[in-house]
C-alpha atoms as a PDB file:
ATOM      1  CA  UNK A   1       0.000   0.000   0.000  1.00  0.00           C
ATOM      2  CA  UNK A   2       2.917   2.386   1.069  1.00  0.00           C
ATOM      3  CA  UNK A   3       4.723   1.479  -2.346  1.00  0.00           C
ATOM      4  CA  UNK A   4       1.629   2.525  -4.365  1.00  0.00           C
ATOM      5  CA  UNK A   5       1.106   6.195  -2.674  1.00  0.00           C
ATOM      6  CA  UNK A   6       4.908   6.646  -2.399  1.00  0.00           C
ATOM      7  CA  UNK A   7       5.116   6.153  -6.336  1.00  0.00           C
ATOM      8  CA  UNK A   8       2.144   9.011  -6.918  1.00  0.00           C
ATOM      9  CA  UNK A   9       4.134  11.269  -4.735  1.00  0.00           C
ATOM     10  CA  UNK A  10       7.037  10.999  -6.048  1.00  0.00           C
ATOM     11  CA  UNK A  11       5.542  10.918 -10.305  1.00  0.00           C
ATOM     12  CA  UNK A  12       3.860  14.080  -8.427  1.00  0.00           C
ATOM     13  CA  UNK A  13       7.438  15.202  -7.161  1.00  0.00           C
ATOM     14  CA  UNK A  14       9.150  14.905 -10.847  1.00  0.00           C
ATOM     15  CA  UNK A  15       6.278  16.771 -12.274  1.00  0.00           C
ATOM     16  CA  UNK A  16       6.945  19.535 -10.833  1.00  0.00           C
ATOM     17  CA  UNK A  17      10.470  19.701 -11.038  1.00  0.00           C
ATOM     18  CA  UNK A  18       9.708  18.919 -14.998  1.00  0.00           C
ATOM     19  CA  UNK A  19       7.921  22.311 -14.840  1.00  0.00           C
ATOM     20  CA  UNK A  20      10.234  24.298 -12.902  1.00  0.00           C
ATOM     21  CA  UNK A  21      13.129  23.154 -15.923  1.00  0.00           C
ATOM     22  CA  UNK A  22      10.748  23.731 -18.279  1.00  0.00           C
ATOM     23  CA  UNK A  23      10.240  27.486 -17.267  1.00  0.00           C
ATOM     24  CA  UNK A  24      14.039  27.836 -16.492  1.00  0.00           C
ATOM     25  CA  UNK A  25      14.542  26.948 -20.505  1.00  0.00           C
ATOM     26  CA  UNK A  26      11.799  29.099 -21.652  1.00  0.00           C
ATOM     27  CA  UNK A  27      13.526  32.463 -19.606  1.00  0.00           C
ATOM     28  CA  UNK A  28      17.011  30.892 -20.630  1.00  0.00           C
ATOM     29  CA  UNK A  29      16.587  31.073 -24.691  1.00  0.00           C
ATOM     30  CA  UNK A  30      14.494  34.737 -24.065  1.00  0.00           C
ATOM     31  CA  UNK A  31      17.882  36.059 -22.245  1.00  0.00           C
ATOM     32  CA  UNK A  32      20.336  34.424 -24.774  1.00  0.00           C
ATOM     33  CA  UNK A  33      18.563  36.102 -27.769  1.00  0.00           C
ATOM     34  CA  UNK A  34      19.022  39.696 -25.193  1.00  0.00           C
ATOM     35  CA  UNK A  35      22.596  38.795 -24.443  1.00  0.00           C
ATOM     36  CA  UNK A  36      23.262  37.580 -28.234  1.00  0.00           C
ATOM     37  CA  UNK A  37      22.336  41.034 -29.689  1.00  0.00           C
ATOM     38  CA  UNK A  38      24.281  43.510 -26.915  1.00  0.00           C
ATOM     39  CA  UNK A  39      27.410  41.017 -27.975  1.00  0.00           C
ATOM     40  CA  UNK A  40      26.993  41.526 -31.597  1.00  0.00           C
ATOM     41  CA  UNK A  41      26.335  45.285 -31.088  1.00  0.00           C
ATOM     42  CA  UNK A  42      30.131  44.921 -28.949  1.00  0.00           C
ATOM     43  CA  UNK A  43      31.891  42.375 -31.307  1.00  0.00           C
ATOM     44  CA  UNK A  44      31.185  44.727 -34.662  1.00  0.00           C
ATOM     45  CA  UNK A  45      32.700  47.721 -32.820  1.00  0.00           C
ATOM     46  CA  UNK A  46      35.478  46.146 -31.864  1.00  0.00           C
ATOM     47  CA  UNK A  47      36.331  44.445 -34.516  1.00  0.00           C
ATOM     48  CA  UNK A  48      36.818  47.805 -36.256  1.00  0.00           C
ATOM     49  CA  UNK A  49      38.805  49.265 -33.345  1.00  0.00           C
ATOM     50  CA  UNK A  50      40.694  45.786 -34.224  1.00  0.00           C
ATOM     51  CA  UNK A  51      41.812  46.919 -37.919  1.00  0.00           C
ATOM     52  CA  UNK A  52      41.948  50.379 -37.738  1.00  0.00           C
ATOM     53  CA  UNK A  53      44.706  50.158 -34.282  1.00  0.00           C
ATOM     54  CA  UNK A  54      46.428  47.514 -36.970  1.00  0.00           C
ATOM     55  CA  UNK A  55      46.761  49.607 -39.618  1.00  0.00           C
ATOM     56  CA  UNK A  56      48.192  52.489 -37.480  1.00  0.00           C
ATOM     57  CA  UNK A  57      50.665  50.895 -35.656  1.00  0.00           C
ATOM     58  CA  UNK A  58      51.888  49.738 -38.615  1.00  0.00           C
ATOM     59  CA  UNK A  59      52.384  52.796 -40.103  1.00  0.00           C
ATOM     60  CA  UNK A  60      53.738  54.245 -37.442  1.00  0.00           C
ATOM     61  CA  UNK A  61      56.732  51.275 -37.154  1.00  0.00           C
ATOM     62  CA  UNK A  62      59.091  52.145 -35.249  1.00  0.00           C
ATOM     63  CA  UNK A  63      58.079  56.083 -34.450  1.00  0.00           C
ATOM     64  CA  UNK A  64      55.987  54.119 -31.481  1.00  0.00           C
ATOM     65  CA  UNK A  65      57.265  55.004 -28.267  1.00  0.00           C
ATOM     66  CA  UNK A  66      56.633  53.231 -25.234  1.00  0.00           C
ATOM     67  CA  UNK A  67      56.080  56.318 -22.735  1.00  0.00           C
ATOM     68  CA  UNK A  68      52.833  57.247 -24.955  1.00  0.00           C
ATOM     69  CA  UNK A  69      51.992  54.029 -25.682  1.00  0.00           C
ATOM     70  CA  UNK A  70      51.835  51.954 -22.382  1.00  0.00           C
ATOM     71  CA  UNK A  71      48.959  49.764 -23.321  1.00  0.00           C
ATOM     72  CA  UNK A  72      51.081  48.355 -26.472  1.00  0.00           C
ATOM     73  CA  UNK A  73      54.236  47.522 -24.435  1.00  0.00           C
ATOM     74  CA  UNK A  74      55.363  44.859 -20.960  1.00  0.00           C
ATOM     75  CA  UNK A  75      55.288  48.276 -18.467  1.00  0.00           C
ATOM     76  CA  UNK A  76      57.776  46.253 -16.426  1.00  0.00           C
ATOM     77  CA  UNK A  77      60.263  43.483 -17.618  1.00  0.00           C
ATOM     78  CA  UNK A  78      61.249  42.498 -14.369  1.00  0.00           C
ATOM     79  CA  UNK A  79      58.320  41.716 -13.064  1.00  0.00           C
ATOM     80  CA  UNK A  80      57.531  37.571 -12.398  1.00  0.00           C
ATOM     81  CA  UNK A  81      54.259  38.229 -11.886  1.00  0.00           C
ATOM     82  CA  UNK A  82      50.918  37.610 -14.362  1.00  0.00           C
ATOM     83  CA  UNK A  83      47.177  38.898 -14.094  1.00  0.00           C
ATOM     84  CA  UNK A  84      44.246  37.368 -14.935  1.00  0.00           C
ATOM     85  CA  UNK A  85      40.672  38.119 -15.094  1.00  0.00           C
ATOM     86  CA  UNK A  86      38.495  35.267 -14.530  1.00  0.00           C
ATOM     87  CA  UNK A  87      34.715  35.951 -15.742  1.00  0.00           C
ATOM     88  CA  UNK A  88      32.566  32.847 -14.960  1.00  0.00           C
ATOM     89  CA  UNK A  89      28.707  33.049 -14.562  1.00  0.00           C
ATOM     90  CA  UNK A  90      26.462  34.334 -11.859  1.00  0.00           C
ATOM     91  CA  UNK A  91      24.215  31.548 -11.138  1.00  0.00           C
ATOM     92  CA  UNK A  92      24.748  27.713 -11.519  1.00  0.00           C
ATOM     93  CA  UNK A  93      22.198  24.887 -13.374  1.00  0.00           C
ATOM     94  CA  UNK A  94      24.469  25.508 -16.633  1.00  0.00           C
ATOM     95  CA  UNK A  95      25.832  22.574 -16.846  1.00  0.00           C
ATOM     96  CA  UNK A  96      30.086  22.043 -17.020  1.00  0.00           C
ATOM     97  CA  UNK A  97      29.812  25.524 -18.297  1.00  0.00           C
ATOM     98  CA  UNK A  98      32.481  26.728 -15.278  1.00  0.00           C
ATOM     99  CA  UNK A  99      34.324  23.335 -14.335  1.00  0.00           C
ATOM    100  CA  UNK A 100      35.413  23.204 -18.284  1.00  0.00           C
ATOM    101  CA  UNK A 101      36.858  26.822 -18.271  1.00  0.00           C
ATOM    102  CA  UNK A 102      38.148  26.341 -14.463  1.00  0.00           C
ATOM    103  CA  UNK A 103      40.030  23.452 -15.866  1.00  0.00           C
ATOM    104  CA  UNK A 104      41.907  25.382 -18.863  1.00  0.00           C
ATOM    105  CA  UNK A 105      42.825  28.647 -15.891  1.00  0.00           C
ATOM    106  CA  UNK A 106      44.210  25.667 -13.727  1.00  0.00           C
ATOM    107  CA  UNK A 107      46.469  24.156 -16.877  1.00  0.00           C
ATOM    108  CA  UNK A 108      47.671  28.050 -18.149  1.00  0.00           C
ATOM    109  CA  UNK A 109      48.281  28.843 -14.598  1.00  0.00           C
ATOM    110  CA  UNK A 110      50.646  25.616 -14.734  1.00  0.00           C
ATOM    111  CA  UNK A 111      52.017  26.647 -17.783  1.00  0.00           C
ATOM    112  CA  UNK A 112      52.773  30.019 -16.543  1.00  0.00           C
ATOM    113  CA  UNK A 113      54.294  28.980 -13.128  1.00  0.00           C
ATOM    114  CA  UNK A 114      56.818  26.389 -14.810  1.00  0.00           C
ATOM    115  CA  UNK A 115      58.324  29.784 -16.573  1.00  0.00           C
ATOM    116  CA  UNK A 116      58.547  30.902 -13.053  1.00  0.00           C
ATOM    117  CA  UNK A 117      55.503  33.394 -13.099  1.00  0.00           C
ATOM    118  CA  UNK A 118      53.321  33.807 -10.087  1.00  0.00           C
ATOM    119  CA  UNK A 119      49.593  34.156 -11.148  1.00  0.00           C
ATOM    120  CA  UNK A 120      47.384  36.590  -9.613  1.00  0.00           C
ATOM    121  CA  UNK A 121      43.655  36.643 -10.084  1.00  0.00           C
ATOM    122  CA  UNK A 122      40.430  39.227 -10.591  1.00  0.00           C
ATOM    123  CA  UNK A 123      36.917  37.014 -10.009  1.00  0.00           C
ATOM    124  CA  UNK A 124      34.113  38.368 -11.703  1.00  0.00           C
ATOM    125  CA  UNK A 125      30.746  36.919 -10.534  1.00  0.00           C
ATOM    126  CA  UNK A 126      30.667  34.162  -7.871  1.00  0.00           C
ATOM    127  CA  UNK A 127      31.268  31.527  -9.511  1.00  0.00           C
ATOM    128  CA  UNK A 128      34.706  32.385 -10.195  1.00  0.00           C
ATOM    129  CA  UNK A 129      35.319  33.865  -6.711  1.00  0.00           C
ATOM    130  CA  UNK A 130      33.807  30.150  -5.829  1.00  0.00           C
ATOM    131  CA  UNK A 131      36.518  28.062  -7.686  1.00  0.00           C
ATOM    132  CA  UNK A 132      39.215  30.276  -6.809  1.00  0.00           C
ATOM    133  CA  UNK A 133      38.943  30.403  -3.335  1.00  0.00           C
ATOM    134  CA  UNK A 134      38.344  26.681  -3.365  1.00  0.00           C
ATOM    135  CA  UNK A 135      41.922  26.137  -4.449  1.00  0.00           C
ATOM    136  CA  UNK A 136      43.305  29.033  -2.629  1.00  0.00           C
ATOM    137  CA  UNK A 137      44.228  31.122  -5.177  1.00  0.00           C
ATOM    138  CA  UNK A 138      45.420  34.837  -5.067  1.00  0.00           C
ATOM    139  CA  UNK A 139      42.580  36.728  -5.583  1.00  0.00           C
ATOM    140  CA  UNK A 140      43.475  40.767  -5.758  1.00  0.00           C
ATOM    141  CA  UNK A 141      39.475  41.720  -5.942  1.00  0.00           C
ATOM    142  CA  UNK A 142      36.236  40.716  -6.494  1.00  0.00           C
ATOM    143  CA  UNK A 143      33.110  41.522  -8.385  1.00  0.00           C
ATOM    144  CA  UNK A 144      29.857  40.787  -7.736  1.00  0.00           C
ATOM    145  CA  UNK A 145      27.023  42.921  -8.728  1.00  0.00           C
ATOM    146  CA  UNK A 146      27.573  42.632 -12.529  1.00  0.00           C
ATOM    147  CA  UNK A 147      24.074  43.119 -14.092  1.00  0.00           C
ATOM    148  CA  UNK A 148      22.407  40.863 -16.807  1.00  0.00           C
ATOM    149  CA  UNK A 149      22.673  43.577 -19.458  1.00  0.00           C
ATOM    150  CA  UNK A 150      25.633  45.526 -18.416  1.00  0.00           C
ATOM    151  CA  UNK A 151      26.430  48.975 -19.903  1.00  0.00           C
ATOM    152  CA  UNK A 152      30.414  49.519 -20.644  1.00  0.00           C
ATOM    153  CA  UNK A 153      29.603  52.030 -17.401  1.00  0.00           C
ATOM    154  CA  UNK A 154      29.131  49.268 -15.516  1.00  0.00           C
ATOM    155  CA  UNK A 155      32.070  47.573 -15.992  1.00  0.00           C
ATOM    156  CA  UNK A 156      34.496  50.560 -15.561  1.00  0.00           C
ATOM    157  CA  UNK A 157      35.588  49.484 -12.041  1.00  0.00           C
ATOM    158  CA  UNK A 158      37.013  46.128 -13.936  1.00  0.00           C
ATOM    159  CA  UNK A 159      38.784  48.073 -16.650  1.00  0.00           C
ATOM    160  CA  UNK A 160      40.353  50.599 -14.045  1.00  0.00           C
ATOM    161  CA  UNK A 161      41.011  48.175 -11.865  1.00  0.00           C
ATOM    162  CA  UNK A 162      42.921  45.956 -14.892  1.00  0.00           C
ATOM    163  CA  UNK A 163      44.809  49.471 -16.389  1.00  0.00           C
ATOM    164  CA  UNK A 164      45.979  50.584 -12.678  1.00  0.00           C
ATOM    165  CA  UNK A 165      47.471  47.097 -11.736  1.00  0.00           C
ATOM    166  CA  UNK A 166      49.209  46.775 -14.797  1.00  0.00           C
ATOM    167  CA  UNK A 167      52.529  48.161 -14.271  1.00  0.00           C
ATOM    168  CA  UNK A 168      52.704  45.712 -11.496  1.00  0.00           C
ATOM    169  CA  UNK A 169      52.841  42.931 -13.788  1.00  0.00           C
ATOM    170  CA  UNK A 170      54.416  41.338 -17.324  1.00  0.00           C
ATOM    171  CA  UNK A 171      51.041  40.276 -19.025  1.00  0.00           C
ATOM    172  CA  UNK A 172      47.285  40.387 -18.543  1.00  0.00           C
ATOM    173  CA  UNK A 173      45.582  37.275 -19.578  1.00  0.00           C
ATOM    174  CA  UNK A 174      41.238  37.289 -20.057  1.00  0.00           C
ATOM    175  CA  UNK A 175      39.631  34.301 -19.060  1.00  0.00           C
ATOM    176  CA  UNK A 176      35.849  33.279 -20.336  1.00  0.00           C
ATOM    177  CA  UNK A 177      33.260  31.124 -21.772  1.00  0.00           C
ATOM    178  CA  UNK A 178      33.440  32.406 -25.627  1.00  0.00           C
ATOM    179  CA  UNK A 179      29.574  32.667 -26.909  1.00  0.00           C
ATOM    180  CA  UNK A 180      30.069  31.294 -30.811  1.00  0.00           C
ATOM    181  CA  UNK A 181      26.214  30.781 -31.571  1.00  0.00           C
ATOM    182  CA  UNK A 182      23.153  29.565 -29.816  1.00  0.00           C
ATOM    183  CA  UNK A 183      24.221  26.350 -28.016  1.00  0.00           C
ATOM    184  CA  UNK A 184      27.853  26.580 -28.626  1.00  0.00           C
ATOM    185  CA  UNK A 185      30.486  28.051 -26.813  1.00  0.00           C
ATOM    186  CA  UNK A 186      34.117  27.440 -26.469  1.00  0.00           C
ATOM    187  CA  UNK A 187      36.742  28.739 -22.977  1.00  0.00           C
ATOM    188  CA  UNK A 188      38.950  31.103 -23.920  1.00  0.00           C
ATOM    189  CA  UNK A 189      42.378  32.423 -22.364  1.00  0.00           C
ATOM    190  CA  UNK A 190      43.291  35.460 -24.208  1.00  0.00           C
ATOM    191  CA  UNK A 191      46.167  37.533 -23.732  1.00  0.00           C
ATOM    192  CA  UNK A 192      44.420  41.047 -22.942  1.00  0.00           C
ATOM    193  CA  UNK A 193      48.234  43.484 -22.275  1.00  0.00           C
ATOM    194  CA  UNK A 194      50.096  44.317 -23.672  1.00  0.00           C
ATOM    195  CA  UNK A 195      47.959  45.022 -26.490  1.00  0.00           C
ATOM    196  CA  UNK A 196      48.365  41.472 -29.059  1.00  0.00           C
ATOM    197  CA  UNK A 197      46.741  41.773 -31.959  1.00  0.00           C
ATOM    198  CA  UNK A 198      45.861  38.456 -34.106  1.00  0.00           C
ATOM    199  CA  UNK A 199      48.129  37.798 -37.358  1.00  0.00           C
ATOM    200  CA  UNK A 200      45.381  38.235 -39.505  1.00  0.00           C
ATOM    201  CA  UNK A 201      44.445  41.751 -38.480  1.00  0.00           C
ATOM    202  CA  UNK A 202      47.193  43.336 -41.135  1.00  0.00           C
ATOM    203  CA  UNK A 203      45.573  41.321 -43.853  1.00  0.00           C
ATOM    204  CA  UNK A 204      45.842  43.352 -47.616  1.00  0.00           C
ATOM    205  CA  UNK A 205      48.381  45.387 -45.629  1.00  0.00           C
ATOM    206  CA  UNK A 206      50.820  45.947 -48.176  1.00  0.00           C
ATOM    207  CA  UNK A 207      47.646  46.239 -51.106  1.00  0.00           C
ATOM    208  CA  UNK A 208      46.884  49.127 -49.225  1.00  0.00           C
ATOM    209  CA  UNK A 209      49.820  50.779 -47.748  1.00  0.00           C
ATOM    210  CA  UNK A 210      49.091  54.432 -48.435  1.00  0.00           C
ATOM    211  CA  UNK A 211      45.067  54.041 -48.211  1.00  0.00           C
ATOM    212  CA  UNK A 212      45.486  55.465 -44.441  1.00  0.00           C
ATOM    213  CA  UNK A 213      47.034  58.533 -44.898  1.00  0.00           C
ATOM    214  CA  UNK A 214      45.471  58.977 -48.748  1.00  0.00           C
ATOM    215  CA  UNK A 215      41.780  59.025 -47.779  1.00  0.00           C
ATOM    216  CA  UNK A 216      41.896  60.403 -44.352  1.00  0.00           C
ATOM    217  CA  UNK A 217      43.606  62.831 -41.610  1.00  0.00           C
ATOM    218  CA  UNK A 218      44.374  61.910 -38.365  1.00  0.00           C
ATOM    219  CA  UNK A 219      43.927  64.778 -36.092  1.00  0.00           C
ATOM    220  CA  UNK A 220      45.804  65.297 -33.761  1.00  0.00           C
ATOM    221  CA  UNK A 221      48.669  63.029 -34.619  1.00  0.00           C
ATOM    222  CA  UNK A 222      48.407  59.076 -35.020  1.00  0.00           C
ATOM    223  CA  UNK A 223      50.450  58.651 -31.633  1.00  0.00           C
ATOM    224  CA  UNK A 224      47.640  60.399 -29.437  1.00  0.00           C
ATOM    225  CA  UNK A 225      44.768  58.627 -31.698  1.00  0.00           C
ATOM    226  CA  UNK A 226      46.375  55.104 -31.297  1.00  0.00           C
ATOM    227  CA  UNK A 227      47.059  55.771 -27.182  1.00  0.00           C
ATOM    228  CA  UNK A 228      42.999  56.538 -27.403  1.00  0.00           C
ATOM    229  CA  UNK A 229      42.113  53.941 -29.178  1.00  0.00           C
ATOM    230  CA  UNK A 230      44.069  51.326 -27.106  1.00  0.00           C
ATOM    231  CA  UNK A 231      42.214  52.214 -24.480  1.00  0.00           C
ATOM    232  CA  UNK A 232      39.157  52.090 -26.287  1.00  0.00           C
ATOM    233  CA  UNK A 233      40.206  48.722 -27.226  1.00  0.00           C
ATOM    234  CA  UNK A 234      40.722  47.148 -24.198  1.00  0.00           C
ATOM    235  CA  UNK A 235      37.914  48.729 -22.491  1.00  0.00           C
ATOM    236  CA  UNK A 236      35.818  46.607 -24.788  1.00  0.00           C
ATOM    237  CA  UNK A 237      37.782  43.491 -24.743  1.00  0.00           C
ATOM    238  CA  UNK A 238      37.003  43.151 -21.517  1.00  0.00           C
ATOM    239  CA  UNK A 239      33.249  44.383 -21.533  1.00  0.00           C
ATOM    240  CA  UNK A 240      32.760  42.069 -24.430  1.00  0.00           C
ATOM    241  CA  UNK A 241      34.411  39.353 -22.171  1.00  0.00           C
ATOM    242  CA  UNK A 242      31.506  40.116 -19.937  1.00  0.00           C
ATOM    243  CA  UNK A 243      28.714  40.215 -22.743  1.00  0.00           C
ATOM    244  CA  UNK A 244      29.915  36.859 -24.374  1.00  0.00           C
ATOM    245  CA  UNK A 245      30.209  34.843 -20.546  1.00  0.00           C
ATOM    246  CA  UNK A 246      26.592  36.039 -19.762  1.00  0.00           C
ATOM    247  CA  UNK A 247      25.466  34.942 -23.566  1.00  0.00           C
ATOM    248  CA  UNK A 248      27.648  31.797 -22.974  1.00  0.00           C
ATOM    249  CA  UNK A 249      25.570  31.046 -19.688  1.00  0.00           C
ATOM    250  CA  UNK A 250      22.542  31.686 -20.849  1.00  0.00           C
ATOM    251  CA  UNK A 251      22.910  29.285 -23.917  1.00  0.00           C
ATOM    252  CA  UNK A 252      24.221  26.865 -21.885  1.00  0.00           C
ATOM    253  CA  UNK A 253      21.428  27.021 -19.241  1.00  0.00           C
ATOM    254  CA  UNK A 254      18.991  26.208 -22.085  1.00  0.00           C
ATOM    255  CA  UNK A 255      20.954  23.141 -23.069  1.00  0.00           C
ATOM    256  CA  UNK A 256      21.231  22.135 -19.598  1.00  0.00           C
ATOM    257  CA  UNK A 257      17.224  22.572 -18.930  1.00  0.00           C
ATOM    258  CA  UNK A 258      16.634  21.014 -22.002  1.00  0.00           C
ATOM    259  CA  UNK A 259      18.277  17.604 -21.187  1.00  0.00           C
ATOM    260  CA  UNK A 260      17.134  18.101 -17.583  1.00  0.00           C
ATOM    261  CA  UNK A 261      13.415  18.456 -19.143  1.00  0.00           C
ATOM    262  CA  UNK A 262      13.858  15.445 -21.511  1.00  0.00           C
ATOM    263  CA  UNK A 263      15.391  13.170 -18.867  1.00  0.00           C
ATOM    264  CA  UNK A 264      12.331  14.175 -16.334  1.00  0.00           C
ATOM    265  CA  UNK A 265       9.385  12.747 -18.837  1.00  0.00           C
ATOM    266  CA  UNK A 266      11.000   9.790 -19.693  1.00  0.00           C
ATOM    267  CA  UNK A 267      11.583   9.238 -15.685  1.00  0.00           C
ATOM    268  CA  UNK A 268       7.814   9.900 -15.540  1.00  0.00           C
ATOM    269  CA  UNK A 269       6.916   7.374 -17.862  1.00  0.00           C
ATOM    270  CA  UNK A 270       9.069   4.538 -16.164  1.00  0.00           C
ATOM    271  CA  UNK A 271       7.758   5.816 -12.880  1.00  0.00           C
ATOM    272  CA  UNK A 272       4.109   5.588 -14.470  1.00  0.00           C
ATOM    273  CA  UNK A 273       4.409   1.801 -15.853  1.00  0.00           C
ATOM    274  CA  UNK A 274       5.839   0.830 -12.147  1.00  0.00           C
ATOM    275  CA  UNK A 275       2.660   2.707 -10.594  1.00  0.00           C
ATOM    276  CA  UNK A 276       0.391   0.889 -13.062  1.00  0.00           C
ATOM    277  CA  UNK A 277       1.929  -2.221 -12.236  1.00  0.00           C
ATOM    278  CA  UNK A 278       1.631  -1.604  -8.944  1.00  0.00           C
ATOM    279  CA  UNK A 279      -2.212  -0.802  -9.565  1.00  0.00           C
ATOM    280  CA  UNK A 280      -2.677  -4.090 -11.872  1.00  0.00           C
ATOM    281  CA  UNK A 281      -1.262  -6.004  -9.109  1.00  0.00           C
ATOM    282  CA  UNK A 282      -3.265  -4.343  -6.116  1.00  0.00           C
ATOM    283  CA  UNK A 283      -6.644  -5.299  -8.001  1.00  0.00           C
ATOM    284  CA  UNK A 284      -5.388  -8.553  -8.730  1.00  0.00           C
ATOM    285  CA  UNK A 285      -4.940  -9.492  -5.224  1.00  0.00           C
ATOM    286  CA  UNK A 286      -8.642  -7.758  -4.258  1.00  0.00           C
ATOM    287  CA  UNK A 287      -9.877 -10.245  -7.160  1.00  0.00           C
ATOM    288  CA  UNK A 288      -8.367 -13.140  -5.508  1.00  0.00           C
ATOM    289  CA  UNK A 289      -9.208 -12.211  -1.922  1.00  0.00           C
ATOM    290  CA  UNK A 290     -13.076 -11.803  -2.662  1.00  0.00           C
ATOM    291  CA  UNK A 291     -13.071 -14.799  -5.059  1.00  0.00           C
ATOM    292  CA  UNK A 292     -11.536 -17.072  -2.118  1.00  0.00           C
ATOM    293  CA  UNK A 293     -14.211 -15.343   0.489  1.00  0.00           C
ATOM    294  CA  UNK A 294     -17.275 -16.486  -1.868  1.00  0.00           C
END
C-alpha cells in the first residue's frame, strides 16, 4: 500500500520539477537572444577598433614610443608576476559551463608557473570567486554585482582596476566562456596586455599601404589617436568578455534545462508503468481475496 502512494508522490514530485526546468529553458533562450544582440552590437565595434589600431601601428613602425603608448608595451620586464581576469557566470544549473573553463585557468596557470611566473587573479561573478577560493588562489578583488545587461559604465571598475594594476605585472591574460552561436560556446584564455593583436588583423596590408594617410587625416597626430584607441580597445575586450560569458551562460542554461526536461518525462513514464503495475497487481490481489471469500 505504502509502495503505491509513495510512487504518486514521487511521479507528483518529478512533475513539478519537470515544470520548474521547463520554465528555467523558456527564460534561458528569451535572455540568450538579449545577451546575443548587446554582444553583436560589442563584437562589430570592436572588430573595427581591431583593424583600424592595426593599420596604425603599422604605419607608425618604429616612431611608437613606449612612454605614450603603455597599453602596447610589458610596463615592467622584471616583473615575475601575471594577471588574470576570470569571468565565470552568476548563477549555476548551466551545466560544465564553469568546471570546463576552471580546468583550462588551472592548466595556463601551470604553464605560466613552470616559466617561473606567479599568477594573480580578478573574479568576476561568484562563480569564479567560488573556484578560486576553493583552491586558494590569489585573488586581488572581487566583483559581484555585474548586471544581466551591463552597460560599458558598468564595468568601468574592472577596466580601471585591470589598467591601474598593470605596471605591477608582465602580461594580462582574459579568461571566459566564448559565446560562438546559440548552443555553442568554447573557454577562452586570451592575452588582454600588452595590447596582441591576431596575425590576420594586417591582412591586404601591403595592397593598401598608403590608403590610411590617402583618404583620411588623423587629427591630432596618429600617436595620441592610437594611445585613445588602445584604451578604447581594451575597455571593450574586456566588456565584451563580460557580454559573451553572460550569452555563454545563458545558452548553456537552455541546453542544460533542455536535457534536464527530456530526462524528467521519460523518468515519468518509467515511474508511471511501475505505478500501473503496482495498480494491476493491487486489483489482482482484491480479485483473488473476494473470489476465495465467496
Amino acid at each position: 500500500m505504502s509502495s503505491f502512494y509513495e510512487l504518486k508522490n514521487r511521479i507528483n514530485t518529478v512533475k513539478n520539477t519537470g515544470q520548474v526546468t521547463k520554465a528555467l529553458k523558456i527564460v534561458a533562450a528569451a535572455k540568450q537572444k538579449k545577451s546575443q544582440t548587446n554582444l553583436k552590437n560589442s563584437r562589430y565595434i570592436r572588430d573595427a577598433l581591431q583593424k583600424i589600431i592595426a593599420q596604425i601601428r603599422k604605419e607608425l613602425g618604429n616612431a611608437i614610443e613606449k612612454n605614450y603608448l603603455p597599453l602596447l608595451f610589458i610596463p615592467n620586464l622584471e616583473s615575475n608576476k601575471v594577471l588574470m581576469v576570470t569571468v565565470m557566470s552568476k548563477r549555476g544549473l548551466c551545466g560544465p559551463l564553469n568546471s570546463k573553463l576552471f580546468y583550462k585557468i588551472l592548466l595556463k596557470k601551470s604553464e605560466l608557473e613552470g616559466k617561473g611566473y606567479h599568477v594573480h587573479f580578478i573574479s568576476v561573478n561568484k562563480l569564479a570567486q567560488k573556484f578560486l577560493r576553493n583552491f586558494n588562489e590569489d585573488v586581488i578583488a572581487f566583483f559581484s554585482d555585474i548586471s544581466e545587461n551591463p552597460s560599458l559604465d558598468d564595468v568601468s571598475p574592472i577596466i580601471n582596476l585591470v589598467k591601474e594594476s598593470y605596471t605591477k605585472y608582465r602580461y594580462v591574460f582574459l579568461c571566459y566562456s566564448d559565446f560562438v552561436k546559440s548552443g555553442i560556446y568554447e573557454q577562452k584564455i586570451n592575452q588582454l596586455l600588452p595590447i596582441d593583436l591576431p596575425e590576420n588583423s594586417n591582412d591586404n596590408h601591403d595592397k593598401n599601404r598608403n590608403l590610411l594617410y590617402s583618404q583620411y587625416i588623423i587629427e591630432p597626430d596618429p600617436v595620441y589617436v592610437l594611445d585613445q584607441m588602445s584604451n578604447l580597445y581594451v575597455d571593450l575586450e574586456i566588456y565584451e568578455a563580460i557580454l559573451s560569458s553572460i550569452a555563454s551562460e545563458n545558452t548553456a542554461r537552455m541546453i542544460s534545462m533542455s536535457k534536464a526536461t527530456d530526462n524528467i518525462q521519460k523518468l515519468v513514464y518509467q515511474l508511471t508503468l511501475k505505478l500501473n503495475k503496482e495498480r494491476q497487481a493491487r486489483i489482482t490481489k482484491q480479485v483473488a481475496e473476494i473470489s476465495a471469500n465467496l
